[in-house]
Protein backbone atom coordinates (compact mmCIF):
# COMPACT_ATOMS: atom_id res chain seq x y z
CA UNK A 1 145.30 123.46 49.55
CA UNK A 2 143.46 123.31 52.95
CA UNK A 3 139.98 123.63 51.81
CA UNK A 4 137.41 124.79 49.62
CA UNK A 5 133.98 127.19 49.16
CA UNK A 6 131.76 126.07 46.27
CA UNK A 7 128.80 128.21 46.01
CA UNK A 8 125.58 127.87 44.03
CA UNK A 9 123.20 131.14 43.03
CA UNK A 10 119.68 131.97 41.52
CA UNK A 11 120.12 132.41 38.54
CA UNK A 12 118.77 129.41 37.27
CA UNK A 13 116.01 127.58 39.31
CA UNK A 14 118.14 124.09 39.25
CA UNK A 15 120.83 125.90 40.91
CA UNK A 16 118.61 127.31 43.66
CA UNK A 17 117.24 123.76 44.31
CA UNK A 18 120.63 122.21 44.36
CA UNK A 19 120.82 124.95 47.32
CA UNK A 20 117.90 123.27 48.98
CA UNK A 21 119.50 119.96 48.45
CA UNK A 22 122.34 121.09 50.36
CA UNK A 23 120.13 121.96 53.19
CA UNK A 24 118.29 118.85 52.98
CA UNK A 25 120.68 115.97 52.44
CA UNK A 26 120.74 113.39 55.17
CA UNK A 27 124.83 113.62 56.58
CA UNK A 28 126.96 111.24 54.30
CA UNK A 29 124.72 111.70 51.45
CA UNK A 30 127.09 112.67 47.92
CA UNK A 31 126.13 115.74 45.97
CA UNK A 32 127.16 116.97 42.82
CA UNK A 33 128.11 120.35 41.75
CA UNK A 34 129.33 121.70 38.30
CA UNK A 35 130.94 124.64 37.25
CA UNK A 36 132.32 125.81 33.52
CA UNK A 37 135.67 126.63 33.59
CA UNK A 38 135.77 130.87 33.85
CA UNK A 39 134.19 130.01 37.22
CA UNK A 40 136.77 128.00 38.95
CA UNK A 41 139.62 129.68 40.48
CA UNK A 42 142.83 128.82 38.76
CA UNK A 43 144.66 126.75 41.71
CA UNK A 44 141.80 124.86 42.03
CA UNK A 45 141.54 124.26 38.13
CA UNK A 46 145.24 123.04 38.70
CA UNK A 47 144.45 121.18 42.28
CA UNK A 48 141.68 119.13 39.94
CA UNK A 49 144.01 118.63 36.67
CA UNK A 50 146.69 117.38 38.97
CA UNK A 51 144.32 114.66 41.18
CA UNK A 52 144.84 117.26 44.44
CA UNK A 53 141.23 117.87 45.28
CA UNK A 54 139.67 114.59 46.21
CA UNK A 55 139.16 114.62 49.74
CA UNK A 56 139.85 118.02 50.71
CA UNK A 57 137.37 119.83 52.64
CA UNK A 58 134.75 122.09 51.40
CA UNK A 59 132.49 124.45 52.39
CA UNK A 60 128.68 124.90 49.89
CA UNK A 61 127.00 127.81 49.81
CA UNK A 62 124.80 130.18 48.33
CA UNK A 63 125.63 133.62 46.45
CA UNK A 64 123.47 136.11 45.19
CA UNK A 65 122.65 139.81 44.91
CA UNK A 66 119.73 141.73 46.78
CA UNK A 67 118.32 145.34 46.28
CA UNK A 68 120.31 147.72 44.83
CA UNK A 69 122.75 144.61 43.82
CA UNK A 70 124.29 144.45 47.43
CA UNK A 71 125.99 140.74 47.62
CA UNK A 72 124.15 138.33 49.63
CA UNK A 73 126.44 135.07 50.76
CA UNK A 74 125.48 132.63 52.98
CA UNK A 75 127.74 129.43 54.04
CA UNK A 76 125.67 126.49 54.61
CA UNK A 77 127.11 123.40 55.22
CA UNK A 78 130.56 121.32 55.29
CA UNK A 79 131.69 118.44 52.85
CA UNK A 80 134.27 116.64 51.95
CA UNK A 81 135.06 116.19 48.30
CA UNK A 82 134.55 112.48 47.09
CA UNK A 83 135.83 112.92 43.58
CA UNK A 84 136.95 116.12 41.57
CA UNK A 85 137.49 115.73 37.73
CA UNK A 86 137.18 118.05 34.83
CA UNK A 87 134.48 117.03 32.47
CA UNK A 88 133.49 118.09 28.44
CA UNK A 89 134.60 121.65 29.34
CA UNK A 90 133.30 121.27 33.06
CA UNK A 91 134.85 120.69 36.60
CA UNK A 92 132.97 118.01 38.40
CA UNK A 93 133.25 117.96 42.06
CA UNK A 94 131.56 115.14 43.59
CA UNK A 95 130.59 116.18 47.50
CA UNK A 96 130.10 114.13 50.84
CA UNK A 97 127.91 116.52 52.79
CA UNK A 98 128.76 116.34 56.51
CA UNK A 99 127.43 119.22 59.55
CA UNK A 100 125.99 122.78 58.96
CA UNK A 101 127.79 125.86 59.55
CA UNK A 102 127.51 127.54 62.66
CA UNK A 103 125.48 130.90 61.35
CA UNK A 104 124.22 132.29 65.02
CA UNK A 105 127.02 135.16 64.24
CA UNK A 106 124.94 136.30 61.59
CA UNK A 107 121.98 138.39 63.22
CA UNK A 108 118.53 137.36 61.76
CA UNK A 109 118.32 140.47 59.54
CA UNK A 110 119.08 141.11 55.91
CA UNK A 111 121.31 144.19 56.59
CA UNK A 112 123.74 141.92 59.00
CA UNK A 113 123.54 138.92 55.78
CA UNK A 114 124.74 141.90 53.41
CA UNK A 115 127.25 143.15 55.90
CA UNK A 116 129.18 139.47 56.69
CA UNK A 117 128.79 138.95 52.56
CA UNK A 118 130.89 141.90 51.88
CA UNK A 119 133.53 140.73 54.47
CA UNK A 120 132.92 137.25 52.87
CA UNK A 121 133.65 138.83 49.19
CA UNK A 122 136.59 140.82 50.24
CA UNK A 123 138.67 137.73 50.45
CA UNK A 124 137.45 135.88 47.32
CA UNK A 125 139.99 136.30 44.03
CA UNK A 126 138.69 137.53 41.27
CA UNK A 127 138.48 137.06 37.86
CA UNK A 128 139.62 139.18 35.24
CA UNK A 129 136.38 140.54 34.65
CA UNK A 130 136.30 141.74 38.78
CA UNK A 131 133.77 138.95 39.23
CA UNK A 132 134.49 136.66 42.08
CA UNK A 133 135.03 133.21 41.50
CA UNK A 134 132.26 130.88 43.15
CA UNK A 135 134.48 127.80 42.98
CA UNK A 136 137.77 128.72 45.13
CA UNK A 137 140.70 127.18 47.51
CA UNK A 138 142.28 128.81 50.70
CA UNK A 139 140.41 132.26 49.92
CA UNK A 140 137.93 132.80 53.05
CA UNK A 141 138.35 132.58 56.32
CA UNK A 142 135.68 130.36 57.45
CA UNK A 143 134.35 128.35 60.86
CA UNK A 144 135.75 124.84 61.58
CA UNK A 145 133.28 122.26 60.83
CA UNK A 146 131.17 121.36 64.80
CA UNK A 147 128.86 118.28 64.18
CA UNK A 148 127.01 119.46 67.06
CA UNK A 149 123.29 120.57 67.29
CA UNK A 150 122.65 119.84 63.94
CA UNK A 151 118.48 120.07 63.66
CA UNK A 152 119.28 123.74 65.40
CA UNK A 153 122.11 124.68 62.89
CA UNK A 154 119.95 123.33 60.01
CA UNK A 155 116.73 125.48 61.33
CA UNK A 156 119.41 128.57 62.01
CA UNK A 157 120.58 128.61 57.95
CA UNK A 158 117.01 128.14 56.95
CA UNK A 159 116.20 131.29 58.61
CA UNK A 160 119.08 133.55 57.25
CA UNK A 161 118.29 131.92 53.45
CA UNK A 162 114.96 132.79 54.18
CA UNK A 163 115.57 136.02 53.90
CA UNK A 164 116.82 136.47 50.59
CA UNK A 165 114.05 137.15 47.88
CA UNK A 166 114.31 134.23 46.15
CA UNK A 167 113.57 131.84 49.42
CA UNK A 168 111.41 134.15 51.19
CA UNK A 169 107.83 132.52 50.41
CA UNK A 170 109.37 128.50 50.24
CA UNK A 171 109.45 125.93 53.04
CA UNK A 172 112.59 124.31 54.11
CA UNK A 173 113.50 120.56 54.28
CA UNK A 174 115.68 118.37 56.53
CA UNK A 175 115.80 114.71 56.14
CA UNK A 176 117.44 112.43 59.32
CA UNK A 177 119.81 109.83 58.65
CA UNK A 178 117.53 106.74 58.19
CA UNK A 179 116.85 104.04 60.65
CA UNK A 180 115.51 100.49 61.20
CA UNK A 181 112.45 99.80 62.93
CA UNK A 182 115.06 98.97 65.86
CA UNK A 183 116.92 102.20 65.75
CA UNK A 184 119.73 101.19 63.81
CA UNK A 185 121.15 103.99 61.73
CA UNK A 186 121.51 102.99 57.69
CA UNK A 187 124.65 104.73 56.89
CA UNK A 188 126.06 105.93 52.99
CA UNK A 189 128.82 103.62 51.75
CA UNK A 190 131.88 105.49 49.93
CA UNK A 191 129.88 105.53 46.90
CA UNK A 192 126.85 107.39 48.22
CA UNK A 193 124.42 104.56 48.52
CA UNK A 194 122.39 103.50 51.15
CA UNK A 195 122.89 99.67 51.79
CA UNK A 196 120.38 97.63 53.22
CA UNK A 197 118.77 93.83 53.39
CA UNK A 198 115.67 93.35 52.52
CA UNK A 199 112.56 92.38 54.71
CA UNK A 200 113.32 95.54 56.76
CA UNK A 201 111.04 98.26 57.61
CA UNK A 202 113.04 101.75 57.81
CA UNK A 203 112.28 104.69 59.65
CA UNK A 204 112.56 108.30 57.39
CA UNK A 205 111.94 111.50 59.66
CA UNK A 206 112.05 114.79 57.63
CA UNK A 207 111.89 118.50 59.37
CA UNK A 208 110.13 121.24 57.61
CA UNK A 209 110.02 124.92 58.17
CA UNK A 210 108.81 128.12 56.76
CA UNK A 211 109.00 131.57 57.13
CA UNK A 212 105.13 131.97 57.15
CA UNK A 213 102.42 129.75 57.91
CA UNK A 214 101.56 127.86 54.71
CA UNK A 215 98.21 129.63 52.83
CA UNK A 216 95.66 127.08 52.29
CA UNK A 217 97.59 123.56 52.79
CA UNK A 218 99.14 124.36 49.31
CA UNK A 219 102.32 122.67 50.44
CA UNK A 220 103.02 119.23 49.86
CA UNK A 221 105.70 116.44 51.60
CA UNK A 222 105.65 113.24 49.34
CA UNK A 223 107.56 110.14 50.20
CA UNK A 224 107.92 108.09 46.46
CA UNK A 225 109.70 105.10 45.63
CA UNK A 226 108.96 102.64 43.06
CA UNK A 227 106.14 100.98 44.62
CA UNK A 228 107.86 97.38 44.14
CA UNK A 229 111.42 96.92 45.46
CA UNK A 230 110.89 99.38 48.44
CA UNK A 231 107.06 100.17 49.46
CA UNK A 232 105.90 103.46 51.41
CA UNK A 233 104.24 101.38 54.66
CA UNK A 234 102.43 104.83 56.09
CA UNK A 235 100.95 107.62 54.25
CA UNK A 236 103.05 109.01 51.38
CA UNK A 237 101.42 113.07 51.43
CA UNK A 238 101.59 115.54 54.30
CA UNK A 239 99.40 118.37 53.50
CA UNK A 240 101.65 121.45 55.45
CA UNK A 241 99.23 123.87 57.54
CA UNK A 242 102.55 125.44 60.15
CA UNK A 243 105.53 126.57 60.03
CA UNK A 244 107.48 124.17 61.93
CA UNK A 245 106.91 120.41 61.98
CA UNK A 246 108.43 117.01 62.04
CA UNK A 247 106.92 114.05 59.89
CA UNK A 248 107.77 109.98 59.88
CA UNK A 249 107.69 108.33 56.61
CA UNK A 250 107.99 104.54 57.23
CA UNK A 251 109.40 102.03 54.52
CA UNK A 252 109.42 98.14 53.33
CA UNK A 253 112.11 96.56 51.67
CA UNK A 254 110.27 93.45 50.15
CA UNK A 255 111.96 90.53 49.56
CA UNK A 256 114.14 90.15 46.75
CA UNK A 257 115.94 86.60 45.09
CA UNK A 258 118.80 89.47 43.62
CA UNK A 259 120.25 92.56 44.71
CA UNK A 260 118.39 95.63 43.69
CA UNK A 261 118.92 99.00 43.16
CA UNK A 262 116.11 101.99 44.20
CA UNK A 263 115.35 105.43 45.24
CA UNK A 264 113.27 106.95 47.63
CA UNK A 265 112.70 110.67 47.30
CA UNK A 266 111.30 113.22 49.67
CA UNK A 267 109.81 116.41 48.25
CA UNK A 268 109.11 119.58 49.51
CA UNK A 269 106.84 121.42 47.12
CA UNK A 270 103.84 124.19 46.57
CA UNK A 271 101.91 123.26 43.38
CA UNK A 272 99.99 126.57 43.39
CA UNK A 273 103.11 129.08 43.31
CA UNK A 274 105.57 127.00 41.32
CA UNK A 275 106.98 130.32 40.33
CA UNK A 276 107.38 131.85 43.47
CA UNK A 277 108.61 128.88 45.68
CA UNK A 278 111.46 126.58 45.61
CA UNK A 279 110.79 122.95 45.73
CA UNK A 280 113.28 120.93 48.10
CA UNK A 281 113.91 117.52 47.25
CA UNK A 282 116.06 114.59 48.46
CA UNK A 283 116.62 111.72 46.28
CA UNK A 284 117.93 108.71 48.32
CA UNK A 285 119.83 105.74 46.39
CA UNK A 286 119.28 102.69 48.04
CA UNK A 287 120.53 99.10 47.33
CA UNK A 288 118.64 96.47 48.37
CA UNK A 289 120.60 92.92 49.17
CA UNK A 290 119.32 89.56 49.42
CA UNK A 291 119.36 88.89 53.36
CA UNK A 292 121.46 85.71 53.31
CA UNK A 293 119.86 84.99 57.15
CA UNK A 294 116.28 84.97 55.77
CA UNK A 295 117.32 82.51 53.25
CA UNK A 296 118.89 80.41 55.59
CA UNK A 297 115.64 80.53 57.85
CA UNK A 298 113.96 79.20 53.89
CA UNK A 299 115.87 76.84 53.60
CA UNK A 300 116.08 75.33 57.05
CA UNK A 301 112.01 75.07 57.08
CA UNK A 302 111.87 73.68 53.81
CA UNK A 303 114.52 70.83 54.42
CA UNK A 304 113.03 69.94 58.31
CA UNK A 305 109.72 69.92 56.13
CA UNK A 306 110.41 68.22 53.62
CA UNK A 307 112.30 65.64 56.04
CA UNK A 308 109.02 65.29 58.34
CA UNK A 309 106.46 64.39 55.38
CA UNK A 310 108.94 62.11 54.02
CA UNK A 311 109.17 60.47 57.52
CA UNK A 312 106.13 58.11 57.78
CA UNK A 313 106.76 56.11 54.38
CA UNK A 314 110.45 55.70 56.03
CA UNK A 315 109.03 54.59 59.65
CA UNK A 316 106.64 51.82 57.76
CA UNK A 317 103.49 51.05 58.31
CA UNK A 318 104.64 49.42 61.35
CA UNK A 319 104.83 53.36 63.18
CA UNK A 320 101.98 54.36 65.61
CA UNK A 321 99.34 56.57 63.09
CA UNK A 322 99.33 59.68 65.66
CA UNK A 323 103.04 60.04 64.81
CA UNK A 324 102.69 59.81 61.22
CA UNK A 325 99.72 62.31 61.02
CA UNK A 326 101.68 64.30 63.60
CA UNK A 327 104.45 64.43 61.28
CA UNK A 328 103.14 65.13 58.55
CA UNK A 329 100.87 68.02 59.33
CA UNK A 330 103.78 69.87 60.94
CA UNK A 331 106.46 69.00 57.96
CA UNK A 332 103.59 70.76 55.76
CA UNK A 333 103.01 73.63 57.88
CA UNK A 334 106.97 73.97 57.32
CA UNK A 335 107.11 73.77 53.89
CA UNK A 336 104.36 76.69 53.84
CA UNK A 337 106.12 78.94 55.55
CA UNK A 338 109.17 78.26 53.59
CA UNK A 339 107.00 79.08 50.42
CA UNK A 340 105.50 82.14 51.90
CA UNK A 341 108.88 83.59 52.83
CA UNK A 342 109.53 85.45 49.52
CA UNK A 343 111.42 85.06 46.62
C-alpha cells in the first residue's frame, strides 16, 4: 500500500466544513476523518485491521455531484496518516496535514473540474452497488506531494472549490504556522499539539479569500481562546469588506505555576446566510508549560532580595547608614519584582 485518497462530500454540512478544515489547517496540524464501513475500500479495511495504515501517505479531498449529477472531485491537500483504527462500526483515520496539491492543471472552469473528476472516478473501485468508494489505497494516479508555494497552491484550490455550488457564495481560510514575537515558528508535536512556554506573545496570520466581494461586512474572522490561560493581545473580529486579505491575530500566554492545556480557534463565518455559506474554522490545541527560565529569574530576585534586606541587621549597627538604606531599598525592589513575576 503506497498511499491513500480520503474524500469528504456535501451531504451533510459537518462534512463540508471538515473540507474547509482541510484547507485551513496550519501544516502539521492532525485531522480526523471517519467513515462507516460500506465506504472504505476493502484493502484498506484490511491495511487498518492488520496495523498497515499508520503512516502511509494520503491524499483529502472533496467529492460531490453538480448539474445533471456530473461528478465533481477535487484533491486538496497531502497528509500523512498518524493513526488508523476501526472504531464502534467506524474506521478512524487520524491525519497529519502537510502541502496542497498542485491544481494549476485544472483550468479555472467547472467544465475542466467535471472533466479531470471523471478521469479521477475512472480509477476508483467500486462497490457493489457501482458507487465509488471515498476511502481507497493505490486506486488514482495522483501528483507527488511539492511543499512549495504553498499560500499560491492554497489560493489555487480555493478557487476550483469555489466553483462548486455548495462553496460558491463562502470565503476561504488559511491559517500560517504560528510564530513568536521573534519569528520563531511553534511547531505540532506527534500528538497534534502546539507546545509552548508561557509569558510568550505569538504571532497568528490567517489568509482569507472569496469568490465575490463580501455584501455588507456580513463576514466575520474571530480569534477566541479562553480569555485566561492564553489572552487575544489585538483585536479578536475582522469585519471582511474584499475578497482577498491577510489579517494578524496576536496572542499572550500568561503565566502559569502548572502546565495547561488550551485552544485558540479561528473562524471564518457569515451570520446572515448561515444557510448558504460554509463557515471555516481552525481549532488550535495548545499546551502551555511552566517556563522553567522565568522561574529561575523568580527565584534568583527573590533570594538576592531577600539576602540584601537581611544584610544590615547582619553588618551591625556598626555599618555606615547609606549602605544599610542602600541595601535595603534595592533588596525590596527585588523582592517586588519577584512577586510581580506571576504565579
Amino acid at each position: 500500500m503506497q498511499s491513500l485518497l480520503l474524500l469528504s462530500s456535501d451531504n451533510r454540512r459537518r462534512y463540508a466544513e471538515d473540507i474547509q478544515t482541510v484547507l485551513a489547517a496550519p501544516e502539521g496540524a492532525v485531522l480526523q476523518f471517519r467513515y462507516p464501513q460500506r465506504w472504505v475500500a476493502p484493502p484498506l479495511r484490511k491495511a487498518v485491521l492488520n496495523h498497515r495504515a499508520d503512516g502511509v501517505p494520503a491524499v483529502l479531498g472533496f467529492h460531490s455531484t453538480v448539474r445533471a449529477g456530473e461528478p465533481f472531485i477535487l484533491p486538496i491537500r497531502y497528509s500523512i496518516v498518524a493513526s488508523a483504527e476501526y472504531v464502534a462500526e467506524f474506521f478512524v483515520f487520524k491525519l497529519r496535514v502537510g502541502g496542497y496539491v498542485d491544481l494549476r492543471r485544472y483550468d479555472r472552469s467547472l467544465p475542466d473540474v467535471v472533466l479531470k473528476s471523471r478521469e479521477l472516478l475512472s480509477q476508483l473501485p467500486v462497490t457493489p452497488e457501482g458507487a465509488f468508494y471515498p476511502a481507497t489505497s493505490d486506486s488514482a494516479q495522483l501528483p507527488r506531494q511539492d511543499g512549495r508555494d504553498a499560500a499560491n497552491r492554497w489560493i489555487t484550490a480555493a478557487r476550483r472549490l469555489a466553483l462548486h455550488p455548495s462553496f460558491e457564495n463562502s470565503y476561504f481560510l488559511r491559517v500560517a504556522t504560528l510564530e513568536t514575537q521573534r519569528g520563531k515558528e511553534v511547531r505540532f508535536d506527534e500528538t497534534g499539539r502546539l507546545r509552548t512556554v508561557d509569558g510568550l506573545s505569538l504571532r497568528v496570520v490567517a489568509s482569507i479569500y472569496g469568490k465575490e466581494y463580501a455584501p455588507d461586512a456580513e463576514f466575520k474572522l474571530t480569534c477566541t481562546t479562553d480569555g485566561t490561560n492564553v489572552r487575544v493581545a489585538s483585536e479578536d473580529v475582522y469585519h471582511v469588506a474584499v475578497k482577498y486579505d491577510l489579517v494578524e491575530f496576536w496572542l499572550h500566554l500568561a503565566a502559569q505555576s502548572y502546565d495547561v492545556y488550551s485552544r485558540v480557534t479561528i473562524s471564518l463565518a457569515s451570520e446572515k446566510t448561515e444557510m448558504t455559506t460554509i463557515p471555516a474554522h481552525v481549532r488550535l490545541p495548545l499546551v502551555v508549560t511552566r517556563s522553567k527560565s522565568r522561574v529561575f529569574r523568580r527565584w534568583a530576585a527573590a533570594t538576592a532580595g531577600a539576602a540584601l534586606v537581611a544584610l544590615p541587621p547582619i553588618l551591625g549597627p556598626g555599618s555606615p547608614l547609606q549602605v544599610s538604606v542602600v541595601a535595603a531599598s534595592i533588596g525590596a525592589g527585588l523582592l517586588a519584582l519577584a512577586a510581580s513575576s506571576g504565579p
